[in-house]
Protein backbone atom coordinates (compact mmCIF):
# COMPACT_ATOMS: atom_id res chain seq x y z
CA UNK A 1 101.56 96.33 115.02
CA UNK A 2 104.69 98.14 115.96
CA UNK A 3 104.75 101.75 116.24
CA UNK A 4 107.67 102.24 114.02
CA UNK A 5 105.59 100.07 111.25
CA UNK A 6 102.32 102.27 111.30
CA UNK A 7 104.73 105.45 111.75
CA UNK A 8 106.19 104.28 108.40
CA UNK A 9 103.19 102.89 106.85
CA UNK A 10 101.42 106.63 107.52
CA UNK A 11 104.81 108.75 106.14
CA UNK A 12 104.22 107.14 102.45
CA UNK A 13 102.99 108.96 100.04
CA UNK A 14 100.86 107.06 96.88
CA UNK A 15 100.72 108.37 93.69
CA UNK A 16 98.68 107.48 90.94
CA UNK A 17 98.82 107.49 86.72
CA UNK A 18 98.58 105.97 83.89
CA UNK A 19 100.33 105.31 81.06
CA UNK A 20 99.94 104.04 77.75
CA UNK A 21 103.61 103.79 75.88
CA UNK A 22 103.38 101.88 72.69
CA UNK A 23 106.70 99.29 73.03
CA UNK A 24 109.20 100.65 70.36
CA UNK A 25 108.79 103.77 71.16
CA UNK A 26 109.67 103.10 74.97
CA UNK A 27 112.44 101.09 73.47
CA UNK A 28 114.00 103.57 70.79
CA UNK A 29 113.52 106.73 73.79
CA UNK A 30 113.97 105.57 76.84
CA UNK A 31 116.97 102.67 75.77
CA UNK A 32 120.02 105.32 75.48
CA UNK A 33 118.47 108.93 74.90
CA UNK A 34 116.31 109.62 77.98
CA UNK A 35 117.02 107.58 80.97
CA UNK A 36 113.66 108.96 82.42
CA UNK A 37 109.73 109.06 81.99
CA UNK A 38 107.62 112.56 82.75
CA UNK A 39 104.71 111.05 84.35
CA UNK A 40 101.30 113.17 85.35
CA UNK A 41 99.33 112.07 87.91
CA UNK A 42 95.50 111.95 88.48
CA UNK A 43 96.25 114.97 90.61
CA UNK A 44 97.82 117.02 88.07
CA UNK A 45 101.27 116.52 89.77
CA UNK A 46 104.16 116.14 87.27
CA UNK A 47 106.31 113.27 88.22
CA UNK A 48 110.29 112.05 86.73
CA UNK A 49 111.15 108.42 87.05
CA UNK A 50 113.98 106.18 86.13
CA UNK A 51 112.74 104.40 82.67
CA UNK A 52 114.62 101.53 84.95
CA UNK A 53 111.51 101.29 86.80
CA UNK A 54 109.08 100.54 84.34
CA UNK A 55 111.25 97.76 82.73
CA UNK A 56 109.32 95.10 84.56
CA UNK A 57 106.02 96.32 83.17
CA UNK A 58 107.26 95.92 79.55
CA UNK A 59 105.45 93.98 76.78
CA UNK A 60 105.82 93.32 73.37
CA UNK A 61 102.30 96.27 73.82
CA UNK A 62 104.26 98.54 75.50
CA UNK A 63 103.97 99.73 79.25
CA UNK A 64 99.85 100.37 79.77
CA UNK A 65 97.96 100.52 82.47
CA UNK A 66 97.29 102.31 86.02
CA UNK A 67 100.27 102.60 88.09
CA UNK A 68 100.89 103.52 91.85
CA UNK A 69 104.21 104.66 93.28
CA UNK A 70 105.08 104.33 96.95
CA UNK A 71 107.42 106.67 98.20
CA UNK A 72 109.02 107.45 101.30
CA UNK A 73 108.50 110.61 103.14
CA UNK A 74 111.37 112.54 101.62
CA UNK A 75 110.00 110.99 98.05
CA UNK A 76 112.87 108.14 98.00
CA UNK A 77 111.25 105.96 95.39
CA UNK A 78 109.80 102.33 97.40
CA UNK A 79 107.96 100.69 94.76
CA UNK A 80 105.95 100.90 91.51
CA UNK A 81 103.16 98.61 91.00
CA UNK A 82 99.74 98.07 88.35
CA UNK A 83 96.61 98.46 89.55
């Protein structure tokens, strides 16, 4: 391994949640009103998202399940993923 890979692999920060958003509501808030979901993590840290970003995790149930987000060290949003 590089050193600039595991210096970047050790700088992002994880953060874990769940949700449970039933699908018309995500559809009739988040499509034109709010642009953004209020997340809380396991840790009690509040978190603001892009609805964007959950798009991909959308079924005719809604978005449900446990989530991670990857950021960077300055919190730049990398990735959002189910566990």
């Amino acid at each position: 391994m590089t050193t600039l890979f595991l210096l970047t692999f050790y700088l992002m920060k994880y953060y874990y949640f769940s949700l449970n958003i039933p699908y018309q509501t995500f559809r009739s808030h988040y499509s034109g009103v709010s642009n953004t979901i209020q997340v809380v993590t396991h840790n009690g840290l509040r978190l603001q998202l892009s609805a964007a970003k959950f798009r991909p995790f959308l079924t005719q149930l809604g978005i449900r399940g446990q989530f991670r987000l990857t950021t960077d060290q300055n919190n730049k949003f990398i990735k959002l993923e189910t566990l």
